[in-house]
N, C-alpha and C. Protein backbone atom coordinates (compact mmCIF):
# COMPACT_ATOMS: atom_id res chain seq x y z
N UNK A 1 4.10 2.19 -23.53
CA UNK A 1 5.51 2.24 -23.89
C UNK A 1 6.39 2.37 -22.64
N UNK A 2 5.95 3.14 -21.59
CA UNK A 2 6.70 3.46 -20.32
C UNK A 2 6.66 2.27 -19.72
N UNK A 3 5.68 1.63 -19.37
CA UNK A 3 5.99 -0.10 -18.68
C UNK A 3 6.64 -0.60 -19.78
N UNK A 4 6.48 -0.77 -20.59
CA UNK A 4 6.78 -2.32 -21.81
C UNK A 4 8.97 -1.94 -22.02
N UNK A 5 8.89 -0.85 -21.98
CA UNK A 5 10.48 -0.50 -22.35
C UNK A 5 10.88 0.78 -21.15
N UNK A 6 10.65 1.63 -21.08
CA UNK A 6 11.68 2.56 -20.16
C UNK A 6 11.21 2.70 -18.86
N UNK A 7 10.42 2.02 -18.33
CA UNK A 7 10.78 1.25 -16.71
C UNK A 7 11.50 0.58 -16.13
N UNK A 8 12.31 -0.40 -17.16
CA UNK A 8 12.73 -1.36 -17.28
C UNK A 8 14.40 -0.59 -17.36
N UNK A 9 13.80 0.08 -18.10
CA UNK A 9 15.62 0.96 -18.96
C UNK A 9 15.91 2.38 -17.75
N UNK A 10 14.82 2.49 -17.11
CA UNK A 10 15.28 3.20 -15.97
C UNK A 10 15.54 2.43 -14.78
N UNK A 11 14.96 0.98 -14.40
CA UNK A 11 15.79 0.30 -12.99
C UNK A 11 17.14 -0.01 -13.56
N UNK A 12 17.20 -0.22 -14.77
CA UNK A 12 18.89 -0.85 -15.29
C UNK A 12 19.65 0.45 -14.45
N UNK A 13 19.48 1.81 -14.97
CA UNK A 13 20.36 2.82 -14.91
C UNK A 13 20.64 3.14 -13.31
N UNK A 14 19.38 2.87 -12.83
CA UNK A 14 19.32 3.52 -11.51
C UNK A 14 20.00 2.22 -10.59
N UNK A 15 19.27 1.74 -10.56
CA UNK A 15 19.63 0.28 -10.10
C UNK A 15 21.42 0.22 -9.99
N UNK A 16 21.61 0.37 -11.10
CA UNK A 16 23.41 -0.15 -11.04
C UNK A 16 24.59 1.26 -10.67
N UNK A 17 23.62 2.69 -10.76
CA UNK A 17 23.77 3.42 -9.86
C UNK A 17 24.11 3.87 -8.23
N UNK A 18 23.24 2.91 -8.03
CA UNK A 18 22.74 2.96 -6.90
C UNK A 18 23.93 1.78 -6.07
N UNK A 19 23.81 0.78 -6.63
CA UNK A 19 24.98 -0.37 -6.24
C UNK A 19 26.49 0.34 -6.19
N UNK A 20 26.92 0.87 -7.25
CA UNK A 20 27.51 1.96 -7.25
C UNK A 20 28.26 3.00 -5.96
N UNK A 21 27.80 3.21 -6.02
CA UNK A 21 27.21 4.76 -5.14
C UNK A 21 27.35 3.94 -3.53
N UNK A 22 26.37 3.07 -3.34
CA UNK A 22 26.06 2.71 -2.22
C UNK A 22 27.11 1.21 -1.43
N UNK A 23 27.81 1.15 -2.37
CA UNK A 23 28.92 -0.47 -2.37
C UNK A 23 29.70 -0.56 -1.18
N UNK A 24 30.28 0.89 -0.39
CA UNK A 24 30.95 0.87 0.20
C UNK A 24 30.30 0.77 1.77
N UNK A 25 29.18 1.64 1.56
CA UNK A 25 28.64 1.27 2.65
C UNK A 25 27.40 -0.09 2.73
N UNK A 26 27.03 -0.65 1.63
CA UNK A 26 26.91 -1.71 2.04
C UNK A 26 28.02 -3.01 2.64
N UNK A 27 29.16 -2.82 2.40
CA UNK A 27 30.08 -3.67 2.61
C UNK A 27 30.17 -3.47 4.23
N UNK A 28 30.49 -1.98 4.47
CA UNK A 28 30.19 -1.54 6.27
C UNK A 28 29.35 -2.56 6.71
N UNK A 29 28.13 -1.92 6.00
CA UNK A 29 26.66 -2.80 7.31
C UNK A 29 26.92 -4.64 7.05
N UNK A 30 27.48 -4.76 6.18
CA UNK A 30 27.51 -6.19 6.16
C UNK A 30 28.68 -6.57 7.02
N UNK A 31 29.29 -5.89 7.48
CA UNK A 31 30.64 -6.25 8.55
C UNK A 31 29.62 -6.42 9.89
N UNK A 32 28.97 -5.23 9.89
CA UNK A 32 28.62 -4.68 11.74
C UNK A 32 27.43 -5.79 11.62
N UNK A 33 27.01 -6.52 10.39
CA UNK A 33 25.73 -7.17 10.76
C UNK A 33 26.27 -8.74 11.36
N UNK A 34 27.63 -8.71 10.78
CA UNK A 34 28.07 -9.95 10.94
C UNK A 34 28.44 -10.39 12.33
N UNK A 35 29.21 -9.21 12.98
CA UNK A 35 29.64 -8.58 14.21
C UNK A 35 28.70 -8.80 15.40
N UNK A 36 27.88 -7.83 15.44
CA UNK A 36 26.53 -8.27 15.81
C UNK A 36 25.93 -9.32 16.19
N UNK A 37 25.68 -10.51 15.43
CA UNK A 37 25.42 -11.96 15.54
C UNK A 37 25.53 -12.31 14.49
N UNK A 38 25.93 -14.34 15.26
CA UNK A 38 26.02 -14.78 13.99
C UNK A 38 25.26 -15.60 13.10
N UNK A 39 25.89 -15.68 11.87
CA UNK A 39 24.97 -16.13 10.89
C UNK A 39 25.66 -14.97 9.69
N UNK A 40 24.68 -14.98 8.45
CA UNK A 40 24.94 -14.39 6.99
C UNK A 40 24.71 -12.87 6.75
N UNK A 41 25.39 -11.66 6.47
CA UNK A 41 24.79 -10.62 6.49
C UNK A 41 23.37 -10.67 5.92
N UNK A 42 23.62 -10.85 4.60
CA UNK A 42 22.37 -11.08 3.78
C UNK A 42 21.33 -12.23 3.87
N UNK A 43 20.16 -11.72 4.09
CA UNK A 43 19.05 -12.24 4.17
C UNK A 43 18.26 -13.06 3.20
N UNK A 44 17.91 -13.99 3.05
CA UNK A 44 17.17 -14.51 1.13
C UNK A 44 15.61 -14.68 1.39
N UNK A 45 15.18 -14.63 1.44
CA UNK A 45 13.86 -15.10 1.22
C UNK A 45 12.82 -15.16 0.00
N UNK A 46 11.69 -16.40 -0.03
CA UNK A 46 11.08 -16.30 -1.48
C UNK A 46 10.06 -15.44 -1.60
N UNK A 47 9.91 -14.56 -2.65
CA UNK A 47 8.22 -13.83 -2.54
C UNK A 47 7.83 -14.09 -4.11
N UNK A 48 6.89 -13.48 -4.16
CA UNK A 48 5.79 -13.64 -5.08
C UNK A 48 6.37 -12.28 -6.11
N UNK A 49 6.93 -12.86 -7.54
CA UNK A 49 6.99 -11.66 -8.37
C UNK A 49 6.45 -11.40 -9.32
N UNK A 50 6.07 -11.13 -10.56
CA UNK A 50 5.61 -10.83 -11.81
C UNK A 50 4.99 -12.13 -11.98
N UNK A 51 3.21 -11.86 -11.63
CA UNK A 51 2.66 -12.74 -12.57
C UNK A 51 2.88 -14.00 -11.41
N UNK A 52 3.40 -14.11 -10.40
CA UNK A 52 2.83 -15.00 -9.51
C UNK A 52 4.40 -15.72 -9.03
N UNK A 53 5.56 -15.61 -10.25
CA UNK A 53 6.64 -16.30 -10.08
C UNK A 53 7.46 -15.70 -9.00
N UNK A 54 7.49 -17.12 -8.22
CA UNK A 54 8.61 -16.47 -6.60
C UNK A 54 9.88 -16.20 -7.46
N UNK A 55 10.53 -15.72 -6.66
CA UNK A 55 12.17 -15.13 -6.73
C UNK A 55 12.74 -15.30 -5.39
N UNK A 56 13.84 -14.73 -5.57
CA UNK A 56 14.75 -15.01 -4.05
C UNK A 56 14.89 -13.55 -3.45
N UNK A 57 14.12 -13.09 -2.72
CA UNK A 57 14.88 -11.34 -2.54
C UNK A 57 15.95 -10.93 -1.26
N UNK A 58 16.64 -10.41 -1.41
CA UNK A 58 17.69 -9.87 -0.77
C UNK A 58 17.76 -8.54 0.33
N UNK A 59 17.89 -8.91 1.09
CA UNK A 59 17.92 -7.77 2.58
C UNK A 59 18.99 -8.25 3.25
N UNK A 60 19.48 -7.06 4.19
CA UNK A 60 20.06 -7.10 4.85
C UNK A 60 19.97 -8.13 6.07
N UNK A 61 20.50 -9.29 6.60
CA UNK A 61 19.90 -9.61 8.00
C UNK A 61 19.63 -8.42 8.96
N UNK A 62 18.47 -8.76 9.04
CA UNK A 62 18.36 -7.70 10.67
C UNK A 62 17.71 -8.72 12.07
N UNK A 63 17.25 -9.80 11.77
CA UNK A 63 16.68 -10.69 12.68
C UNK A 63 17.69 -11.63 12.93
N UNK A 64 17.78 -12.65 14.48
CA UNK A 64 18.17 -13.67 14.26
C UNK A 64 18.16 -14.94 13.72
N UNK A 65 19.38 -15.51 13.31
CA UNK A 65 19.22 -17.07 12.44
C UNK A 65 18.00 -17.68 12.68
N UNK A 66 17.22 -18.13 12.06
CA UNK A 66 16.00 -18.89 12.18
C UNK A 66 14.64 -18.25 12.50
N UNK A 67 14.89 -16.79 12.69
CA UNK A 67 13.70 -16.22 13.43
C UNK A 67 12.30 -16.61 12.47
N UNK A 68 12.38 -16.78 11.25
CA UNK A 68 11.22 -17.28 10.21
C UNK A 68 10.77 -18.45 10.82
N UNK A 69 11.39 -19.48 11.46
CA UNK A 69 10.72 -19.89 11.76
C UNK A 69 9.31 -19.93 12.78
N UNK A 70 9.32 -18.64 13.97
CA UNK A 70 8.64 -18.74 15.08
C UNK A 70 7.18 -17.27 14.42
N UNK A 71 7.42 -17.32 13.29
CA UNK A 71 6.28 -16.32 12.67
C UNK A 71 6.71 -15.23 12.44
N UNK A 72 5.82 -14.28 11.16
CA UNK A 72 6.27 -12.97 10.65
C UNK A 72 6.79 -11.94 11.34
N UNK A 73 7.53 -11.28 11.44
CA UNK A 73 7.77 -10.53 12.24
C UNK A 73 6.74 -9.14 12.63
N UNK A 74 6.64 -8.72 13.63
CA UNK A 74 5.61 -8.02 14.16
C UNK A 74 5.57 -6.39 14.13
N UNK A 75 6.62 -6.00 15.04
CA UNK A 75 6.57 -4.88 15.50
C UNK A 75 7.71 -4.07 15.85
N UNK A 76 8.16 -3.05 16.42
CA UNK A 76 9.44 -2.71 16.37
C UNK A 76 9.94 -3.66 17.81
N UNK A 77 8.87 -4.07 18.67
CA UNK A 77 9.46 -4.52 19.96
C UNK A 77 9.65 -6.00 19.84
N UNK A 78 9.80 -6.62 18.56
CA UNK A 78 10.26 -7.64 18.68
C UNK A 78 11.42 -8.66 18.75
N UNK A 79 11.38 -9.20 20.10
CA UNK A 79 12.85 -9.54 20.34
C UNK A 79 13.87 -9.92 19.16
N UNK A 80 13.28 -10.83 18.43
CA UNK A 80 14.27 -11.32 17.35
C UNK A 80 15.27 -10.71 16.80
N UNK A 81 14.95 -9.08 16.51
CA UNK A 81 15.55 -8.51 15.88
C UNK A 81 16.99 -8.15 16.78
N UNK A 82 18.03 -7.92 15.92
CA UNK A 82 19.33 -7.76 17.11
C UNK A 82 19.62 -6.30 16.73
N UNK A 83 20.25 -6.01 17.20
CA UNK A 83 20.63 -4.40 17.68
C UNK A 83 21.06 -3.53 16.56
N UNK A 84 21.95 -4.56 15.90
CA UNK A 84 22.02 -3.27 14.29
C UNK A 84 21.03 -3.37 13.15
N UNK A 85 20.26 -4.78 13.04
CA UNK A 85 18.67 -4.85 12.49
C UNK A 85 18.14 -3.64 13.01
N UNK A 86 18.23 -3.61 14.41
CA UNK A 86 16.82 -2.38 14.32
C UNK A 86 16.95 -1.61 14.24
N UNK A 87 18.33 -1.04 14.05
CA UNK A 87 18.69 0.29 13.42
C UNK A 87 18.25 0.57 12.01
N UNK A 88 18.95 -1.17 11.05
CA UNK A 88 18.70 -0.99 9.61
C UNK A 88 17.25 -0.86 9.46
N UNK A 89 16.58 -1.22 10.00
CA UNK A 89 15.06 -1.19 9.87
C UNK A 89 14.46 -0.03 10.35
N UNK A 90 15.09 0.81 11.56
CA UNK A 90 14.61 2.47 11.52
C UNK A 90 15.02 3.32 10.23
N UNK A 91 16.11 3.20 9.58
CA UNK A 91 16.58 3.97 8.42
C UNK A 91 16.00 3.11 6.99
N UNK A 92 16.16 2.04 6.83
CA UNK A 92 15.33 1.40 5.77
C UNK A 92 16.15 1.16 5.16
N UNK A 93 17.76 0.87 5.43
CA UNK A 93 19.16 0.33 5.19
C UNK A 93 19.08 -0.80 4.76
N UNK A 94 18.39 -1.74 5.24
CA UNK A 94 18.35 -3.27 5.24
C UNK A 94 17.94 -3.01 4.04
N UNK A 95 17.00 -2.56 2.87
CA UNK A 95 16.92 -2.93 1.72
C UNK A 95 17.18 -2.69 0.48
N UNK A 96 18.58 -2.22 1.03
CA UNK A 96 19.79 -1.66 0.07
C UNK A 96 20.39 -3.14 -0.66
N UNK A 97 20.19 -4.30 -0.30
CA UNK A 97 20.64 -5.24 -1.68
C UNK A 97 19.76 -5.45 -2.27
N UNK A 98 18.37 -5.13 -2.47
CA UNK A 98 17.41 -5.38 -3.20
C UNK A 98 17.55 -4.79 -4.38
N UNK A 99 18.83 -3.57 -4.71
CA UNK A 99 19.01 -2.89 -5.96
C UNK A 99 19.45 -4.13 -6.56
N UNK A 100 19.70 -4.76 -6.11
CA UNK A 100 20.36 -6.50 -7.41
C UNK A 100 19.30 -6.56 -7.53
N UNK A 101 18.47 -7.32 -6.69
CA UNK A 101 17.06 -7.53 -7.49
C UNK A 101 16.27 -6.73 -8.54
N UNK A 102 16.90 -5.54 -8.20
CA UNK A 102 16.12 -4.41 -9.13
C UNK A 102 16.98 -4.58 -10.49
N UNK A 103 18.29 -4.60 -10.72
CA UNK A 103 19.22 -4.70 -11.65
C UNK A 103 19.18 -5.85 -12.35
N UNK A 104 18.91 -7.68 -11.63
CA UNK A 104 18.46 -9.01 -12.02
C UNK A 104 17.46 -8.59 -12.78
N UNK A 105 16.38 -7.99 -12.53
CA UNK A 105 15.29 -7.83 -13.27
C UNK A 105 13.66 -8.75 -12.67
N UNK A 106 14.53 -8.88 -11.36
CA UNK A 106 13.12 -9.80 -10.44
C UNK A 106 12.22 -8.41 -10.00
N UNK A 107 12.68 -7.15 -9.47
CA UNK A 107 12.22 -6.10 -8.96
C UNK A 107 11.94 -4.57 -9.65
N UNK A 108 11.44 -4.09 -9.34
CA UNK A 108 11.47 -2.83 -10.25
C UNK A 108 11.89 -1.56 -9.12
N UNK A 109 12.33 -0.24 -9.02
CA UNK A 109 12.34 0.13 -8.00
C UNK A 109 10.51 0.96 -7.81
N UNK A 110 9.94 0.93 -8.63
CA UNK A 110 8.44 1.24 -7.77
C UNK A 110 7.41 0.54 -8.23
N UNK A 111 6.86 -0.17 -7.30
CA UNK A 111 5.52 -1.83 -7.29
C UNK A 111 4.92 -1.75 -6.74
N UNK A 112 4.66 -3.06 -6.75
CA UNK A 112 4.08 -3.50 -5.32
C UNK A 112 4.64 -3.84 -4.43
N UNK A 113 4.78 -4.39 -2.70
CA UNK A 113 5.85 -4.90 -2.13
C UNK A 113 5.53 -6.26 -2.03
N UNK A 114 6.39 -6.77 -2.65
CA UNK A 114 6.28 -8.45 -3.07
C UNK A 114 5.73 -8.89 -1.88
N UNK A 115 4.32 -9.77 -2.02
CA UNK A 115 4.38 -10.57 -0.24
C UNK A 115 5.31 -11.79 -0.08
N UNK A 116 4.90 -12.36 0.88
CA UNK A 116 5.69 -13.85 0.97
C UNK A 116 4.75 -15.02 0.25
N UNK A 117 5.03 -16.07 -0.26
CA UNK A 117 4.48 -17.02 -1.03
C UNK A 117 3.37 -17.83 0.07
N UNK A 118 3.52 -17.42 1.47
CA UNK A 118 2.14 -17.69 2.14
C UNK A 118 1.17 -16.56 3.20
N UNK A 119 2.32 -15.58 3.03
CA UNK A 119 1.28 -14.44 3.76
C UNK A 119 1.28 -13.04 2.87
N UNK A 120 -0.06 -12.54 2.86
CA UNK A 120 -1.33 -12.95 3.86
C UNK A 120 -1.81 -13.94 3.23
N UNK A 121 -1.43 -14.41 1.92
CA UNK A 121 -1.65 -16.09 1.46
C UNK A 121 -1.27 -16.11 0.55
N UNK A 122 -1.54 -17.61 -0.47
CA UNK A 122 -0.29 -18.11 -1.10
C UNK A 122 -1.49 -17.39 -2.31
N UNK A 123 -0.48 -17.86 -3.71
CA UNK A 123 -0.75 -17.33 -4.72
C UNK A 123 -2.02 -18.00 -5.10
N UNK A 124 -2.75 -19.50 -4.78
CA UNK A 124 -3.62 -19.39 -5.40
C UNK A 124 -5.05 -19.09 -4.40
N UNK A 125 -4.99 -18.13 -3.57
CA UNK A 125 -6.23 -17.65 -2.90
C UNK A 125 -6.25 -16.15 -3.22
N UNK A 126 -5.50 -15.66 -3.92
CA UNK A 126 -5.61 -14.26 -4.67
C UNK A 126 -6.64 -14.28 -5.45
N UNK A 127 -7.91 -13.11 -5.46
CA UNK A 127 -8.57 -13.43 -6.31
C UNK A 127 -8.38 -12.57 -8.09
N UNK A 128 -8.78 -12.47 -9.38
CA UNK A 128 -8.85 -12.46 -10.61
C UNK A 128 -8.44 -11.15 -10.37
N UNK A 129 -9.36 -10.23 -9.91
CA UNK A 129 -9.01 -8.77 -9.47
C UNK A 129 -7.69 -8.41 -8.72
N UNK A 130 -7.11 -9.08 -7.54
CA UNK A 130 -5.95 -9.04 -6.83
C UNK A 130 -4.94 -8.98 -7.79
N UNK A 131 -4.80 -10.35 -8.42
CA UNK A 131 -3.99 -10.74 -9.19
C UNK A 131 -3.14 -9.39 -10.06
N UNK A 132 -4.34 -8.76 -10.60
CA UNK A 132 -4.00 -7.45 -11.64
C UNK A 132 -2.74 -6.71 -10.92
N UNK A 133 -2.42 -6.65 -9.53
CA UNK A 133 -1.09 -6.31 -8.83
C UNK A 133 0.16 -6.81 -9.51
N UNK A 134 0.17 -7.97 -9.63
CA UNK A 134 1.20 -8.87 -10.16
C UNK A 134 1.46 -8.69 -12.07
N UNK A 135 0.92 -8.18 -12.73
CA UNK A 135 0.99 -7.83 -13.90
C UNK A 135 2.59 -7.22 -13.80
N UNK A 136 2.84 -6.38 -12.92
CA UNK A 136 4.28 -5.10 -13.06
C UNK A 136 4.88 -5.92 -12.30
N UNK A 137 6.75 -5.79 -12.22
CA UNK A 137 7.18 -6.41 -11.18
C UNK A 137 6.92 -5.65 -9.58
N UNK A 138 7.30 -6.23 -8.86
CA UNK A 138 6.93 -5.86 -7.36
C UNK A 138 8.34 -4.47 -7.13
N UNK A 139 7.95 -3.87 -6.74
CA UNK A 139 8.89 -2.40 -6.49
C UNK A 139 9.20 -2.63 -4.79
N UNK A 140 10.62 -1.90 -4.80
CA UNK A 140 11.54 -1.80 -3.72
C UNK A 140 10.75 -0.58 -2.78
N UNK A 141 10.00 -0.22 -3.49
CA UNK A 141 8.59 0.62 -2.65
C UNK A 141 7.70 0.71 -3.33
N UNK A 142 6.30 1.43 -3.18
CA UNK A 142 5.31 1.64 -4.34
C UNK A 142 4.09 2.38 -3.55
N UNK A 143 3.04 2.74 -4.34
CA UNK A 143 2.10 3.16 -3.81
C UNK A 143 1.38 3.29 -2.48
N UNK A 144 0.93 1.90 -2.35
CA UNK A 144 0.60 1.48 -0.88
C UNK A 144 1.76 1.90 0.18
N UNK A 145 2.86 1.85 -0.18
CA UNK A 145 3.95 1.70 0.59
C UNK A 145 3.96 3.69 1.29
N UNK A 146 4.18 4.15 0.48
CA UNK A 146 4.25 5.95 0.44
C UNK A 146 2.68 6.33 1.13
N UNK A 147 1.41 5.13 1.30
CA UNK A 147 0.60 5.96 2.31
C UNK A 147 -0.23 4.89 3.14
N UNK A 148 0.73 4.57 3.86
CA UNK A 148 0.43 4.08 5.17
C UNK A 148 1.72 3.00 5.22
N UNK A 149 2.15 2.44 4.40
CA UNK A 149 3.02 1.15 4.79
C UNK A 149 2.44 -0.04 5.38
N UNK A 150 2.96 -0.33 6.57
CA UNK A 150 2.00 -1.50 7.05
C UNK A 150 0.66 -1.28 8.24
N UNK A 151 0.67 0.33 8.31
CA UNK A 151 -0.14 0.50 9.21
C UNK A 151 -1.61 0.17 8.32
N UNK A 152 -1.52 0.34 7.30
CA UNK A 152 -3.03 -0.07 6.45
C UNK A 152 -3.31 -1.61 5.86
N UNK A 153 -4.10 -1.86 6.22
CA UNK A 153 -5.01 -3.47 5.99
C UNK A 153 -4.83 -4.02 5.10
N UNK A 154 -4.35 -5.34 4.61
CA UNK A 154 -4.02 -6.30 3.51
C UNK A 154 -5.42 -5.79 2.23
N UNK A 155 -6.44 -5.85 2.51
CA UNK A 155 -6.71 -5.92 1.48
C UNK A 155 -7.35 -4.77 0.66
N UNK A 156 -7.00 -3.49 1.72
CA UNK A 156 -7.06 -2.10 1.29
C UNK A 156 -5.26 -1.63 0.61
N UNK A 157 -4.33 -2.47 0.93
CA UNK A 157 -3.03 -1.90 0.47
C UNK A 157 -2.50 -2.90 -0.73
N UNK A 158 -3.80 -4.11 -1.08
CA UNK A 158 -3.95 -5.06 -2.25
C UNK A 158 -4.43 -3.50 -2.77
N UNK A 159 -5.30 -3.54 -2.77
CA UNK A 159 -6.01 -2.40 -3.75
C UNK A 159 -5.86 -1.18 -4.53
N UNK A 160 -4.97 -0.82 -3.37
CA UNK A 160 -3.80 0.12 -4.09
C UNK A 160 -2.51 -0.18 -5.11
N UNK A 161 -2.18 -1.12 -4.58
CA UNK A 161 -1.52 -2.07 -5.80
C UNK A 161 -2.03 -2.34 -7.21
N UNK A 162 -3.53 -2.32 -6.95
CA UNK A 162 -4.09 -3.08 -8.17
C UNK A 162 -4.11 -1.37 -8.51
N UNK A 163 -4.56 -0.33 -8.28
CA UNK A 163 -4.50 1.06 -8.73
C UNK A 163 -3.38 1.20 -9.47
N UNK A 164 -2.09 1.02 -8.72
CA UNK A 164 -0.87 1.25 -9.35
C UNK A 164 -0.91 0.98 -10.75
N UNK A 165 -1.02 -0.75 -10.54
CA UNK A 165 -1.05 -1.30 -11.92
C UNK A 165 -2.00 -1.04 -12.97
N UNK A 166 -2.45 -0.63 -12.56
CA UNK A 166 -3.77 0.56 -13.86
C UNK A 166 -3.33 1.36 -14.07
N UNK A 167 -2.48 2.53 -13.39
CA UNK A 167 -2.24 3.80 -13.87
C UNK A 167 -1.22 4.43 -14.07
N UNK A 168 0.33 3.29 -13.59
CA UNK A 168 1.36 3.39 -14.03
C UNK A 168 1.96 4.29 -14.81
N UNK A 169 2.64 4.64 -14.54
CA UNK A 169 3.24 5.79 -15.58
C UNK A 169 4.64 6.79 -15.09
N UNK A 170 5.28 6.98 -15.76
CA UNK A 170 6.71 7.62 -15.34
C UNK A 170 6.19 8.52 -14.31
N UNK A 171 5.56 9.29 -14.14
CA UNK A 171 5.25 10.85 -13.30
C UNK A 171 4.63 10.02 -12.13
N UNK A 172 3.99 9.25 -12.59
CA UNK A 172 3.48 8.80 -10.80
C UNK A 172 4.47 8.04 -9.99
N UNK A 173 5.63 7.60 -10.98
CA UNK A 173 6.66 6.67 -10.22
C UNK A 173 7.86 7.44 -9.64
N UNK A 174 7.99 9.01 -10.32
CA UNK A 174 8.82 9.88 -9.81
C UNK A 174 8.16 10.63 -8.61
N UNK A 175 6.68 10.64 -8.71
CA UNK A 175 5.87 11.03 -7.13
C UNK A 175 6.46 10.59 -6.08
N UNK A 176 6.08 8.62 -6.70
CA UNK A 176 6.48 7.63 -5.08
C UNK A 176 7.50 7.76 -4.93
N UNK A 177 8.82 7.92 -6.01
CA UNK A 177 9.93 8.27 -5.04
C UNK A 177 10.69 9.18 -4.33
N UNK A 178 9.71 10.32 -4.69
CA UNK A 178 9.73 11.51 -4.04
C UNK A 178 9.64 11.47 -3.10
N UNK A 179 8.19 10.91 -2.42
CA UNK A 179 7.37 10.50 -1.60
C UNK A 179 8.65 9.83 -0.58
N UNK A 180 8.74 8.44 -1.16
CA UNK A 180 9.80 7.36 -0.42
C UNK A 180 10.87 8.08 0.41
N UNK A 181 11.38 8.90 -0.79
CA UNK A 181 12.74 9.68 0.31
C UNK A 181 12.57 10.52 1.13
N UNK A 182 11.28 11.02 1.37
CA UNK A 182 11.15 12.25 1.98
C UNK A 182 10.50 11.13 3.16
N UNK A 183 9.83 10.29 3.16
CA UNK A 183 9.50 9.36 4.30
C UNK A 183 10.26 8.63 4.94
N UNK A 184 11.74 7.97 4.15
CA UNK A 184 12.44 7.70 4.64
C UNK A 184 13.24 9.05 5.88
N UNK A 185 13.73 10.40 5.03
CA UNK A 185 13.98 10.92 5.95
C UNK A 185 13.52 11.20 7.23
N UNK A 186 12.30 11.03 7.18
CA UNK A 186 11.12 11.50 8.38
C UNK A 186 11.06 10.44 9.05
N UNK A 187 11.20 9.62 9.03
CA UNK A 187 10.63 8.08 9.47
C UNK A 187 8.98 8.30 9.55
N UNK A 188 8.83 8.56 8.31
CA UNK A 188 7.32 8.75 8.49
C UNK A 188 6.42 7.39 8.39
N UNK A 189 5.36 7.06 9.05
CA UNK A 189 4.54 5.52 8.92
C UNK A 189 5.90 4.46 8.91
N UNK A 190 6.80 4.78 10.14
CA UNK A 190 7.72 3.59 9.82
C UNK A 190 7.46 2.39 11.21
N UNK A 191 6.90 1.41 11.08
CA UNK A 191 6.68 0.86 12.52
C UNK A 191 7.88 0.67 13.36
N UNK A 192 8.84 0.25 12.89
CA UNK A 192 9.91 0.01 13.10
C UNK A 192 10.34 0.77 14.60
N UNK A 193 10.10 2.07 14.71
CA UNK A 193 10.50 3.16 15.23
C UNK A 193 9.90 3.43 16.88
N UNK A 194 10.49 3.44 17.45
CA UNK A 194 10.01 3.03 18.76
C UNK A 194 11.52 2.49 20.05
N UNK A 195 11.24 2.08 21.13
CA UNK A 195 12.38 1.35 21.66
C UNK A 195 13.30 0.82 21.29
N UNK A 196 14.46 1.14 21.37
CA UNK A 196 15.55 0.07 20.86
C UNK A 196 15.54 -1.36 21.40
N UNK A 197 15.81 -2.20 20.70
CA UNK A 197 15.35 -3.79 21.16
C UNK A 197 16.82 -4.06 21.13
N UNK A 198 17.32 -4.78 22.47
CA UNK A 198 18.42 -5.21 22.90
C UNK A 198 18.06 -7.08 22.61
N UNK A 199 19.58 -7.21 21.78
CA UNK A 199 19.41 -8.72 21.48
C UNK A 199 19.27 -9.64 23.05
C-alpha cells in the first residue's frame, strides 16, 4: 500500500513544498549560474526511470556548455566544472530542480539514482536481477546513495538498489532522509569536496 499509493502522495506534498520553500533561492543560483558562464542555468539530461523509461532530469548547470561531450564527469578536480558548479556540487544545490521531477512524477524523492541511458550501460545489458532496481521510480537520493555514494562500485551500489526495492517501506525512506540531510550537512562521502576548480 505504501509504494502503490502514499509514496507517491508523499513526493506530491513534499515535492511542491519544497519548490515552494526553495523558489527564491533557486531563482538566485540560476542568476549566479548564468553569470558565471555562458549557456542555460538548468541542466537536462536523459536517464533511465521506472521500468527502463528515460525521462529528462533537471539540475542545476554546474559544468561547461558541451562538457558531455568529452566524458562523464570525474572528480572534484575536474576542469569542466566552473566556479559556482563546484560550489553547487559541494552543497548538493545543483539538485534542487529535480523536486519537478519529483512533483512530474518521473522521480520519487528516495530510489535509486537514475543512471544515464549508457553508463555504466544501456538498459539492455542490465541483467533480470538488476532490473528489480527499476520497479520504484529512481529517488533524488536513496540507499546506495546514504552509504558510500560514488565512492562504492557499480555493481555493489546496483545491489543495494535492488535491496531497496525489496524492502521499501515508509520508515526506511524517513531513515535515508535522515541520513541524506545529515550527510549533506557534513559533506559526508561527497567527492565533490576537495580544491576549488577555477574555470
Amino acid at each position: 500500500m505504501y509504494v502503490k499509493v502514499w509514496k507517491r502522495f508523499f513526493d506530491i506534498i513534499l515535492s511542491a513544498a519544497g519548490l515552494i520553500l526553495f523558489s527564491i533561492p533557486m531563482i538566485i543560483i540560476a542568476i549566479a549560474v548564468k553569470l558565471d558562464s555562458p549557456g542555460p542555468a538548468i541542466f537536462k539530461q536523459k536517464r533511465l526511470g521506472k521500468y527502463g523509461k528515460v525521462y529528462t532530469m533537471y539540475k542545476f548547470r554546474s559544468m561547461c556548455v558541451g562538457a558531455e561531450k568529452s566524458g562523464v564527469y570525474s572528480n572534484n578536480q575536474d576542469s569542466r566544472v566552473s566556479r559556482v558548479g563546484s560550489i553547487l556540487r559541494k552543497t548538493s544545490l545543483d539538485e534542487l530542480p529535480q523536486l519537478w521531477n519529483v512533483f512530474k512524477g518521473d522521480c520519487s524523492l528516495v530510489g535509486f539514482r537514475s543512471p544515464l541511458t549508457y553508463h555504466p550501460w544501456s538498459w539492455e545489458e542490465y541483467t533480470d536481477e538488476e532490473r528489480k532496481m527499476f520497479n520504484l521510480r529512481p529517488g533524488i537520493t536513496g540507499w546506495a546513495q546514504v552509504n558510500g555514494r560514488k565512492t562504492v562500485e557499480w555493481h555493489e551500489r546496483i545491489a543495494m538498489n535492488v535491496w531497496y526495492a525489496e524492502n521499501c517501506s515508509i520508515f526506511l525512506d524517513i531513515k535515508i532522509l535522515l541520513m541524506t540531510i545529515y550527510k549533506v550537512i557534513n559533506n559526508a562521502d561527497n567527492e565533490n569536496i576537495g580544491k576549488t576548480i577555477d574555470k
